[in-house]
PDB file of N, CA and C in Angstrom:
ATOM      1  N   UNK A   1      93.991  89.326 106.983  1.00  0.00           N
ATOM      2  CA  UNK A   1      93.999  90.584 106.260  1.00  0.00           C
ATOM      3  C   UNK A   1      92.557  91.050 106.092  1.00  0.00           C
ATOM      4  N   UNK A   2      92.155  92.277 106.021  1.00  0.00           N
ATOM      5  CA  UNK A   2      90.998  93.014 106.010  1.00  0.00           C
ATOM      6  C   UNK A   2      91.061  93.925 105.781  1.00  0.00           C
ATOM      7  N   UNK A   3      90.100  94.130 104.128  1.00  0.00           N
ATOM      8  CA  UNK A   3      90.199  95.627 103.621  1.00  0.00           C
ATOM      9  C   UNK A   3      88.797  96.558 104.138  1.00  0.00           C
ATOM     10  N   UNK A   4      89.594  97.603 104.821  1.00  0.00           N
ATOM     11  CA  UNK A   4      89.190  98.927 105.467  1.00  0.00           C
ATOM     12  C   UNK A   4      88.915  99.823 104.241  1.00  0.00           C
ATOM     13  N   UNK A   5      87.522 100.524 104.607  1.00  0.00           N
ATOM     14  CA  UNK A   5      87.358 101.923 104.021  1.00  0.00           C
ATOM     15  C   UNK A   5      88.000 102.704 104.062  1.00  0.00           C
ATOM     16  N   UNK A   6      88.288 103.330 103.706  1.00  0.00           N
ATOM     17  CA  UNK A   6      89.052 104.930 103.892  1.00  0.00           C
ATOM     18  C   UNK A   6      88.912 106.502 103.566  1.00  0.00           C
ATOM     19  N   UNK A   7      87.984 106.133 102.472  1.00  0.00           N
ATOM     20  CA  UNK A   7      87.513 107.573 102.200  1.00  0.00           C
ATOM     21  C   UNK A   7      86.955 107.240 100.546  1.00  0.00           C
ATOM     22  N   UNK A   8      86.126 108.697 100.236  1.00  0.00           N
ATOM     23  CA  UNK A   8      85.386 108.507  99.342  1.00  0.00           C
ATOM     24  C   UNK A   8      86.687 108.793  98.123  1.00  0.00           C
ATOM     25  N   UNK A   9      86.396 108.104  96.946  1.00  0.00           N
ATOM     26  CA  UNK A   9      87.519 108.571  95.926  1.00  0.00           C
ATOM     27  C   UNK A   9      87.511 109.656  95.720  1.00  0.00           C
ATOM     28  N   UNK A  10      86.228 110.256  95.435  1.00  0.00           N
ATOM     29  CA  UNK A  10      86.040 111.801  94.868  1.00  0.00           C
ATOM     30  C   UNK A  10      87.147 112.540  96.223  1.00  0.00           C
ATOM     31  N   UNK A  11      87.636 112.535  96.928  1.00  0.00           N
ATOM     32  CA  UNK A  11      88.445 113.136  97.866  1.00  0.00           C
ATOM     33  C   UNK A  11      89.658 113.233  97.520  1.00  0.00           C
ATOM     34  N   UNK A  12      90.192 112.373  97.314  1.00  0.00           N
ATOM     35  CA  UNK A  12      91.469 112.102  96.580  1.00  0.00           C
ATOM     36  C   UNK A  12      91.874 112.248  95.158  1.00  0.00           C
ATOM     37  N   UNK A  13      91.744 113.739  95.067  1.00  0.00           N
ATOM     38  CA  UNK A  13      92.324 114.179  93.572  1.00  0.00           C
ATOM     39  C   UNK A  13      93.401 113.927  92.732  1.00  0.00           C
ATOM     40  N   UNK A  14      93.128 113.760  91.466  1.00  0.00           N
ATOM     41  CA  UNK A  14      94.400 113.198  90.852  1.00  0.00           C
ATOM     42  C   UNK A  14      95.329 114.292  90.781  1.00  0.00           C
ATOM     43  N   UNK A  15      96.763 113.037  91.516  1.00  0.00           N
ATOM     44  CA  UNK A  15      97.569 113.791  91.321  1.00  0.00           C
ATOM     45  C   UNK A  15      98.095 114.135  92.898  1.00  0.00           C
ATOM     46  N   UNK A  16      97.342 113.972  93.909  1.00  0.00           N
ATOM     47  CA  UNK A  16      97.261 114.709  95.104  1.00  0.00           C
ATOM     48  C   UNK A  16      97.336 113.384  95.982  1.00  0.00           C
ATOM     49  N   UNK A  17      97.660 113.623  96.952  1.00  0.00           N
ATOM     50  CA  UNK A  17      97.771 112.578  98.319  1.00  0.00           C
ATOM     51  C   UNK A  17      97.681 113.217  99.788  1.00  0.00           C
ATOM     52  N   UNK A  18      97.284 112.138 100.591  1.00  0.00           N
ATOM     53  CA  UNK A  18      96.449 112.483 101.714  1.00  0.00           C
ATOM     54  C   UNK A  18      97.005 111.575 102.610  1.00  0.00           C
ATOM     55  N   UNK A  19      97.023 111.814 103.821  1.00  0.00           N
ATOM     56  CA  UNK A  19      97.128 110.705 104.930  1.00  0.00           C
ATOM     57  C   UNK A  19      95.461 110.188 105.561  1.00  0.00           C
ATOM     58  N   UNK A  20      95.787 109.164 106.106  1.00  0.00           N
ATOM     59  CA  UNK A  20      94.791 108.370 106.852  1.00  0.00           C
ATOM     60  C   UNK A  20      95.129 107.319 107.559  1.00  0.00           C
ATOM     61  N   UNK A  21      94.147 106.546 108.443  1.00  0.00           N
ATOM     62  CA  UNK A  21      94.243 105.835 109.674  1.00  0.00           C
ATOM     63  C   UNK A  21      93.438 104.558 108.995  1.00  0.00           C
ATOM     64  N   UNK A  22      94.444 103.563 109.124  1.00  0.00           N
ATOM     65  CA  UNK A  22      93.335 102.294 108.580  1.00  0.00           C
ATOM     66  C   UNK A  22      94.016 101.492 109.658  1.00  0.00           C
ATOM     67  N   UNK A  23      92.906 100.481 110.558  1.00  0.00           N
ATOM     68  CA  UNK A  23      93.409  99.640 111.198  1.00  0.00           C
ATOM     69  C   UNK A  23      94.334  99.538 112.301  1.00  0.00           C
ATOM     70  N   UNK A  24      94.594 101.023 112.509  1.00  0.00           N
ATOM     71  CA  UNK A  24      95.811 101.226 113.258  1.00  0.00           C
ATOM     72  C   UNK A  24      97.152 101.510 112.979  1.00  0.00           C
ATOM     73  N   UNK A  25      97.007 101.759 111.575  1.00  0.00           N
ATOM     74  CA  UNK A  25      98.218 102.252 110.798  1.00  0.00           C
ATOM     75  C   UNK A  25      97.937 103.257 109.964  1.00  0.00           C
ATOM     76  N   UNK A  26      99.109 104.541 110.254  1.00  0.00           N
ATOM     77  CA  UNK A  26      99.000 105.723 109.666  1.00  0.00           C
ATOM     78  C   UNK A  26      99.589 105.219 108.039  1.00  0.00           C
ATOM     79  N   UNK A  27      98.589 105.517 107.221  1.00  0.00           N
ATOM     80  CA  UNK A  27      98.846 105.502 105.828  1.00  0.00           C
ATOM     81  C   UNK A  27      99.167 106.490 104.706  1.00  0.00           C
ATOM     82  N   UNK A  28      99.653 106.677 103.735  1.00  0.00           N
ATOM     83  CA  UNK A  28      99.913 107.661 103.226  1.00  0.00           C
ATOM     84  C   UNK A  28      99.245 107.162 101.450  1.00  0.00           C
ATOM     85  N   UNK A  29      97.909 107.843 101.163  1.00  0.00           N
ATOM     86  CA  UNK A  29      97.197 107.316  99.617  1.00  0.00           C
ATOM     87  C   UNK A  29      97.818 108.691  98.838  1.00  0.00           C
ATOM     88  N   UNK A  30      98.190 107.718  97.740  1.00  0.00           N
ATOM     89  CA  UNK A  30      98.910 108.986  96.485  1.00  0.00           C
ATOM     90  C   UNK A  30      97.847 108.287  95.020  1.00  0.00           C
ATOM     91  N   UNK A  31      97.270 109.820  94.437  1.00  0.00           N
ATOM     92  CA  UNK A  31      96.876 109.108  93.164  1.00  0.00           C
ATOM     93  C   UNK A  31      97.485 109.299  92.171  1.00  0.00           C
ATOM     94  N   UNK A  32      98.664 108.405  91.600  1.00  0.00           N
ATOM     95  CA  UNK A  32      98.886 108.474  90.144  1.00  0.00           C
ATOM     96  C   UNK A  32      98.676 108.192  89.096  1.00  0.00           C
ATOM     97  N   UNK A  33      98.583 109.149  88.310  1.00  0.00           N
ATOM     98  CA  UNK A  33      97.953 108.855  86.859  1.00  0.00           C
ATOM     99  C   UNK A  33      96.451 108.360  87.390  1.00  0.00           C
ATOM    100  N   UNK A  34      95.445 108.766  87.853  1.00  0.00           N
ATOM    101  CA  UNK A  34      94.236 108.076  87.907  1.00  0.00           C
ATOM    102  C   UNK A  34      93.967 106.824  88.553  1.00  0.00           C
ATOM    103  N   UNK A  35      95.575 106.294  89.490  1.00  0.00           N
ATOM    104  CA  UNK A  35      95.279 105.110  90.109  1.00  0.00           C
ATOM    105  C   UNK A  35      95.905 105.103  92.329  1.00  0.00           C
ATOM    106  N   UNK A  36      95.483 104.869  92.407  1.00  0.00           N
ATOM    107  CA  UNK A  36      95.291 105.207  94.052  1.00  0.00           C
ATOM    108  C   UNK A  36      96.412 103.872  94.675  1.00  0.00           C
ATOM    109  N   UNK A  37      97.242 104.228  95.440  1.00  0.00           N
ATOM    110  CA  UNK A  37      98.282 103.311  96.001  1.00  0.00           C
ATOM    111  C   UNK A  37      98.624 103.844  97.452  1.00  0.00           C
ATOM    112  N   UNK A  38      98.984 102.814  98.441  1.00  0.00           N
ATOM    113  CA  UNK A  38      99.037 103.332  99.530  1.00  0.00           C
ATOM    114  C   UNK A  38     100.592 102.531 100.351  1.00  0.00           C
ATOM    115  N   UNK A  39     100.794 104.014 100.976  1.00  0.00           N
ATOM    116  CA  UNK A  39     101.909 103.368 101.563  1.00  0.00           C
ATOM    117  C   UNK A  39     102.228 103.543 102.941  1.00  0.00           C
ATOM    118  N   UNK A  40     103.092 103.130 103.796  1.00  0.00           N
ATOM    119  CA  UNK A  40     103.761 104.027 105.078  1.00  0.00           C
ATOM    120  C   UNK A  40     103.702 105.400 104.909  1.00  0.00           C
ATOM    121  N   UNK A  41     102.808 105.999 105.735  1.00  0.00           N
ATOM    122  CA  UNK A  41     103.014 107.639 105.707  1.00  0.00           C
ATOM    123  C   UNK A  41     104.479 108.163 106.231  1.00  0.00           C
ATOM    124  N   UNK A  42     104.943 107.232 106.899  1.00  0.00           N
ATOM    125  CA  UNK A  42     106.341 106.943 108.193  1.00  0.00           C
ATOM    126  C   UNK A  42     107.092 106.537 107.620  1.00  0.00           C
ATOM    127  N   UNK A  43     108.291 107.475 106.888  1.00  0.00           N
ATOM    128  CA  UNK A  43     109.814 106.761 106.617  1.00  0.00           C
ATOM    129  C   UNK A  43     110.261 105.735 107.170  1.00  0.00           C
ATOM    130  N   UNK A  44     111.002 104.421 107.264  1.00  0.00           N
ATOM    131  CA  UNK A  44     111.423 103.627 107.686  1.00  0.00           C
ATOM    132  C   UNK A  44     112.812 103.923 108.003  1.00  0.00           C
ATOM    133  N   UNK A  45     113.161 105.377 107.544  1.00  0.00           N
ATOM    134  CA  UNK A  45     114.789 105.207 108.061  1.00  0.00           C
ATOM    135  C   UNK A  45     114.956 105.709 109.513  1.00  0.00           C
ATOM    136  N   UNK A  46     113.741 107.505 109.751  1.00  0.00           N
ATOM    137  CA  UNK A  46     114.053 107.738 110.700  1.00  0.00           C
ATOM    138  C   UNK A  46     113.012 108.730 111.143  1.00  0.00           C
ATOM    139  N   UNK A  47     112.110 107.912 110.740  1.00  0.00           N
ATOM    140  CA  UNK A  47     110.432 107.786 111.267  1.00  0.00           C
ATOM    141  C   UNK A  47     109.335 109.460 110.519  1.00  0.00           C
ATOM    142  N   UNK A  48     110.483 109.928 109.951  1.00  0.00           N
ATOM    143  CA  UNK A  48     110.115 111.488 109.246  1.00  0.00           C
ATOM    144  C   UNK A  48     108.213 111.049 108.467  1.00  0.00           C
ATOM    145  N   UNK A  49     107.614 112.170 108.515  1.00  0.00           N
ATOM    146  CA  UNK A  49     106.557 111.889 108.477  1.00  0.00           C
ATOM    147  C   UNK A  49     106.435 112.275 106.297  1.00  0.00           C
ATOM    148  N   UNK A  50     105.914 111.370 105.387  1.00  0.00           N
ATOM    149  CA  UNK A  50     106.611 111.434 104.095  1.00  0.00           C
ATOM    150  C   UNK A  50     105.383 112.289 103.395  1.00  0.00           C
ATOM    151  N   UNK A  51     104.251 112.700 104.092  1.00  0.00           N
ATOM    152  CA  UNK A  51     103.314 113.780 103.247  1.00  0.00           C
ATOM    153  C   UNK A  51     104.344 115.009 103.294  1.00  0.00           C
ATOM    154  N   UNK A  52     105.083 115.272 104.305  1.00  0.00           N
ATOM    155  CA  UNK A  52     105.778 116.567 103.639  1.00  0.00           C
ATOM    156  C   UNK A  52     106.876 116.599 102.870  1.00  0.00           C
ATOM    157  N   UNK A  53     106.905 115.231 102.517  1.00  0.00           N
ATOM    158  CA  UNK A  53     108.592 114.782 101.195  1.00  0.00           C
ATOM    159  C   UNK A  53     107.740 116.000 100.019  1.00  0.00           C
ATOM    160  N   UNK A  54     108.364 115.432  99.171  1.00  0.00           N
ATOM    161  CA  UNK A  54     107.990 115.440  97.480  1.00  0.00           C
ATOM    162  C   UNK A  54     107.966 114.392  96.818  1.00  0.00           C
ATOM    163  N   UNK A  55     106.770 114.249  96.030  1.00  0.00           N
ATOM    164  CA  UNK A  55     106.873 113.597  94.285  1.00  0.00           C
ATOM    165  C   UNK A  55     107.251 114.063  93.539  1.00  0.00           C
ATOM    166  N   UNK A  56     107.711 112.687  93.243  1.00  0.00           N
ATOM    167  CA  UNK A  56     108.287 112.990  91.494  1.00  0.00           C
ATOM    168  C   UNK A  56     107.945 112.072  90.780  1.00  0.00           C
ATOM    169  N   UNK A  57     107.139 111.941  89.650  1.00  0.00           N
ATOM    170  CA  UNK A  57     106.833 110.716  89.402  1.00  0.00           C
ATOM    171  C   UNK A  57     106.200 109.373  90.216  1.00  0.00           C
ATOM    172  N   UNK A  58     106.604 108.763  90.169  1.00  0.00           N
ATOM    173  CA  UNK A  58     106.632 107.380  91.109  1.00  0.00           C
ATOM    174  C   UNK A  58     106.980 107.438  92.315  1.00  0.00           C
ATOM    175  N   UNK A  59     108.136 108.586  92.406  1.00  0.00           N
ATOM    176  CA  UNK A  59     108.734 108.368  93.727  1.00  0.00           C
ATOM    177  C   UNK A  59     108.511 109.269  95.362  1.00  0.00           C
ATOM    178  N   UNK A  60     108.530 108.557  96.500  1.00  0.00           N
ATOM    179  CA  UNK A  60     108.342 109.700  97.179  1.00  0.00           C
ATOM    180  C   UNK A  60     109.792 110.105  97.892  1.00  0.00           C
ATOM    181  N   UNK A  61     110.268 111.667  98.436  1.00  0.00           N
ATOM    182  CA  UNK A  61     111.363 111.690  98.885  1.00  0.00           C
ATOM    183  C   UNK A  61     111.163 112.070 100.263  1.00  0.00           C
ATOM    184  N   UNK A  62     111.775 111.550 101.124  1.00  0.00           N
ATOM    185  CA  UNK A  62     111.572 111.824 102.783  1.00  0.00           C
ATOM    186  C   UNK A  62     111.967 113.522 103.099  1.00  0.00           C
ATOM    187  N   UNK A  63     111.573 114.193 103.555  1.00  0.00           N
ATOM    188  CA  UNK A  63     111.598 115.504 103.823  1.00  0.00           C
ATOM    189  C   UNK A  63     112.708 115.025 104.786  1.00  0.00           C
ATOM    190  N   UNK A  64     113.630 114.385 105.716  1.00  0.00           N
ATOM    191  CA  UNK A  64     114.712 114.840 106.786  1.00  0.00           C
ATOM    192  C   UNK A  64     115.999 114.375 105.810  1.00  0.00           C
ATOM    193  N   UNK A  65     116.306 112.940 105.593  1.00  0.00           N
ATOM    194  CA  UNK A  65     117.560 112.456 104.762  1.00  0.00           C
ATOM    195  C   UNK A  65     117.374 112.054 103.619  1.00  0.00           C
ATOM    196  N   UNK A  66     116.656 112.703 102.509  1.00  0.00           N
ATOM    197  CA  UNK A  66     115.971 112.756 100.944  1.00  0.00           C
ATOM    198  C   UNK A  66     116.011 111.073 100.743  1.00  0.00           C
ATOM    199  N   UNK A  67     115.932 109.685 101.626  1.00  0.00           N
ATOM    200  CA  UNK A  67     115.638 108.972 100.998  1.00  0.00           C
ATOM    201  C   UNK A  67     114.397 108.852  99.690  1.00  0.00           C
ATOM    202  N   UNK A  68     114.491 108.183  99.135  1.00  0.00           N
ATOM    203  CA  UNK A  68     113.271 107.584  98.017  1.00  0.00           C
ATOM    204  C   UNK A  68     112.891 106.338  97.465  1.00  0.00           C
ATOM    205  N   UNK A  69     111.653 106.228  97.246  1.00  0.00           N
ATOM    206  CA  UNK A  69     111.416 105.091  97.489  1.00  0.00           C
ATOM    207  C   UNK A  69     110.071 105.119  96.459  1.00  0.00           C
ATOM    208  N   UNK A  70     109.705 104.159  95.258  1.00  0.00           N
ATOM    209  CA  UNK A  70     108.895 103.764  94.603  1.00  0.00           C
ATOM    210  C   UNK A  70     107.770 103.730  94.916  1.00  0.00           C
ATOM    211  N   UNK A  71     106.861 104.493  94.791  1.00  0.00           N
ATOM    212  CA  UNK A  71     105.743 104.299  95.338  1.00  0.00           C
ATOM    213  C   UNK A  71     104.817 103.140  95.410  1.00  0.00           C
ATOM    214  N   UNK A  72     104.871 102.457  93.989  1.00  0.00           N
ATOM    215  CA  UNK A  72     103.616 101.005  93.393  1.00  0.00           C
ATOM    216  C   UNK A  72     104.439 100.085  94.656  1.00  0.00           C
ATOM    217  N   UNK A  73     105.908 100.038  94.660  1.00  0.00           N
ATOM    218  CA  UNK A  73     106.392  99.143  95.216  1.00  0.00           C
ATOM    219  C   UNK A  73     107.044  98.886  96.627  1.00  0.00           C
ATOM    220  N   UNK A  74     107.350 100.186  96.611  1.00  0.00           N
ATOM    221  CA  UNK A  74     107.978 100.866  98.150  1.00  0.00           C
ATOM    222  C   UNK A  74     109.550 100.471  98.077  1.00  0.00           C
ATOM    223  N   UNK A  75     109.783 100.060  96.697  1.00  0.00           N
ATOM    224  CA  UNK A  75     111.195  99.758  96.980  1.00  0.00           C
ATOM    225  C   UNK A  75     112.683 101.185  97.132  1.00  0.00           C
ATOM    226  N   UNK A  76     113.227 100.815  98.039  1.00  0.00           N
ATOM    227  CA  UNK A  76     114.489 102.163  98.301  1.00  0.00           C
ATOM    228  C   UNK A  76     114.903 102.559  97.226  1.00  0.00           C
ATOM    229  N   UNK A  77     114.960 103.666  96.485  1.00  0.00           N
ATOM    230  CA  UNK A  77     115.905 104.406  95.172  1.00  0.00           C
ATOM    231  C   UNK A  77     116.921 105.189  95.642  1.00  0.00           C
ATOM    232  N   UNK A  78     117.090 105.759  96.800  1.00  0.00           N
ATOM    233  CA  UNK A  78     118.452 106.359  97.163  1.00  0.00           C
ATOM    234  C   UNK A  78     118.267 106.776  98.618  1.00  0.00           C
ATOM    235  N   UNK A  79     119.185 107.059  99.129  1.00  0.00           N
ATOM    236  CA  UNK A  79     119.496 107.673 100.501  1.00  0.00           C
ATOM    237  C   UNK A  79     120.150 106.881 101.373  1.00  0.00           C
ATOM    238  N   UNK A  80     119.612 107.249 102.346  1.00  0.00           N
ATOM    239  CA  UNK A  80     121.056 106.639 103.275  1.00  0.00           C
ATOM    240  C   UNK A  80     120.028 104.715 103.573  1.00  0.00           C
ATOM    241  N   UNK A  81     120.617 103.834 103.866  1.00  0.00           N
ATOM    242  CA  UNK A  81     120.476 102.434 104.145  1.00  0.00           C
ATOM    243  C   UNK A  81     119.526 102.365 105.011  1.00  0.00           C
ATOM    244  N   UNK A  82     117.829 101.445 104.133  1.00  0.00           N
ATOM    245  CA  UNK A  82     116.988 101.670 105.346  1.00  0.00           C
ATOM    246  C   UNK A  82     116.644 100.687 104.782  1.00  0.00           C
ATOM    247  N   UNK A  83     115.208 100.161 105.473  1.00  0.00           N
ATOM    248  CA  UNK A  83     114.198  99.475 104.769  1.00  0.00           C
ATOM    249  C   UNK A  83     113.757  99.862 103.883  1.00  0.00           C
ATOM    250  N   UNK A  84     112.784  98.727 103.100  1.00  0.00           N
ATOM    251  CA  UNK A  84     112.060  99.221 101.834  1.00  0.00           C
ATOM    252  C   UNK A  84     110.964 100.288 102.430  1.00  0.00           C
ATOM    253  N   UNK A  85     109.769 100.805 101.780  1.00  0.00           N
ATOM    254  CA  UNK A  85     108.893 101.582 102.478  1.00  0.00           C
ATOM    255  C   UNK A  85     107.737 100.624 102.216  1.00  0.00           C
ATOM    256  N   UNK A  86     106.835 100.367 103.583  1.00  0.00           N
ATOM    257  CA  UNK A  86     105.617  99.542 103.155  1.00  0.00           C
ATOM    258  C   UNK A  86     104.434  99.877 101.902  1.00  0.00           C
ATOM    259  N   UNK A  87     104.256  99.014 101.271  1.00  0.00           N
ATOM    260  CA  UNK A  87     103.138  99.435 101.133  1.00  0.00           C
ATOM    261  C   UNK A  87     101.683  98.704 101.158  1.00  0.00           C
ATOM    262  N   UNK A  88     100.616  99.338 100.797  1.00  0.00           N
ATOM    263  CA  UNK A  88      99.538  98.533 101.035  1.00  0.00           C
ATOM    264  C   UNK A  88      98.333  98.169  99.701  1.00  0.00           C
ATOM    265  N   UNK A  89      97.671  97.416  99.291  1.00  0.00           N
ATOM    266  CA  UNK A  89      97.359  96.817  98.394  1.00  0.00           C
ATOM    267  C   UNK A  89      95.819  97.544  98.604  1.00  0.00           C
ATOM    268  N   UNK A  90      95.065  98.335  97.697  1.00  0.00           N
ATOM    269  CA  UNK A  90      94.256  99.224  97.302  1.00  0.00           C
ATOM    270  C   UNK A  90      93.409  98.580  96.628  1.00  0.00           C
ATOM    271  N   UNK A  91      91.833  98.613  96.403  1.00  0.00           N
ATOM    272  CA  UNK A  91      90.644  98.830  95.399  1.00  0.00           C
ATOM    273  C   UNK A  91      90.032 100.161  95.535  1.00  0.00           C
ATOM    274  N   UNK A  92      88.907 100.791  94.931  1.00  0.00           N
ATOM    275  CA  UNK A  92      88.073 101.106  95.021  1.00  0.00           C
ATOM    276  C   UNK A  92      87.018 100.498  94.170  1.00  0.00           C
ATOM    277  N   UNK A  93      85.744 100.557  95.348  1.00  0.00           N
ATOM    278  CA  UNK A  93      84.573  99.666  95.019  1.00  0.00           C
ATOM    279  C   UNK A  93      83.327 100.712  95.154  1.00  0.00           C
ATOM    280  N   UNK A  94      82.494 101.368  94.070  1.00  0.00           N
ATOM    281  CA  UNK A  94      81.678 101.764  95.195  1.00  0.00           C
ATOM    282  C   UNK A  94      81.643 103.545  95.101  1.00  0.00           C
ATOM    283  N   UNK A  95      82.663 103.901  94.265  1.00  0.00           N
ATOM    284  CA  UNK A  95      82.840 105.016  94.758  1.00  0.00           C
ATOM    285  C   UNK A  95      84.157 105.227  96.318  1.00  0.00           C
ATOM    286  N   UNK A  96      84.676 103.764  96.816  1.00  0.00           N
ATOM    287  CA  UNK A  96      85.058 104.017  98.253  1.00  0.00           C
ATOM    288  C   UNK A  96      86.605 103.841  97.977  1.00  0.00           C
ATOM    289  N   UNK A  97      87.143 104.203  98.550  1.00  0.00           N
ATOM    290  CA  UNK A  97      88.902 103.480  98.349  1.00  0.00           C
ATOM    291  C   UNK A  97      88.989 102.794  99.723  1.00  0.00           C
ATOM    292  N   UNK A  98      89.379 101.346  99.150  1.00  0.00           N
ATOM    293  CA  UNK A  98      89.800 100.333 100.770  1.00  0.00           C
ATOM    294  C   UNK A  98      91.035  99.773 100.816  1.00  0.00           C
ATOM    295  N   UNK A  99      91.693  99.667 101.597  1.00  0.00           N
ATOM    296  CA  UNK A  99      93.116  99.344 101.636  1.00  0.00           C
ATOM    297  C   UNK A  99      92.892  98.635 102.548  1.00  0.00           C
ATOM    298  N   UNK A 100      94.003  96.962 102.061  1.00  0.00           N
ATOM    299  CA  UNK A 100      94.007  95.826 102.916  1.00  0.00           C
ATOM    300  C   UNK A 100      95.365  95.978 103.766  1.00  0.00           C
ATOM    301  N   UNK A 101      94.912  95.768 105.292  1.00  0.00           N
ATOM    302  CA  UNK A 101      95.744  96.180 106.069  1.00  0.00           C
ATOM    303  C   UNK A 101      95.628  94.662 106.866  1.00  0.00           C
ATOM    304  N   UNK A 102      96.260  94.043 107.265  1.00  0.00           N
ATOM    305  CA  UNK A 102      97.092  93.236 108.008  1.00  0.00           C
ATOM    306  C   UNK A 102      96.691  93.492 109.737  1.00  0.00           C
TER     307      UNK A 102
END
């Protein structure tokens, strides 16, 4: 495992989320409440790309078959039978946000 840079925090406004490339995996960073978490930008049910879902809270919803899925945890909250949604384990150090990618 090896945590990758990704961008400066000041970029990532609270409240707001962004995609990015760490390692070879498209990621999807959401900041809630003042804390930065990262997940599969890529639905696991049927590959829908999840920056154009919606939040709500915690959760993100897939823009094609409204699955949802916990963000801290990636665990499924409704939709049709998929995997959980990955996610990836975050600091910022530095001013930097790095996410440990595998």
């Amino acid at each position: 495992m090896a945590w990758i840079d990704v961008l400066s925090r000041e970029v990532l406004a609270r409240g707001r989320r962004m995609e990015v490339e760490a390692g070879g995996a498209a990621l999807l960073l959401y900041d809630l409440d003042g804390v930065v978490h990262a997940t599969a930008a890529v639905c696991p049910h049927q590959a829908a790309w999840l920056i154009q879902g919606r939040v709500d809270g915690e959760a993100v919803e897939c823009p094609r078959h409204m699955g949802r899925f916990h963000i801290p945890t990636g665990v499924r909250l409704g939709g049709p039978v998929c995997a959980d949604l990955r996610v990836y384990r975050t600091r910022v150090e530095g001013g930097r946000v790095l996410v440990e990618v595998a």
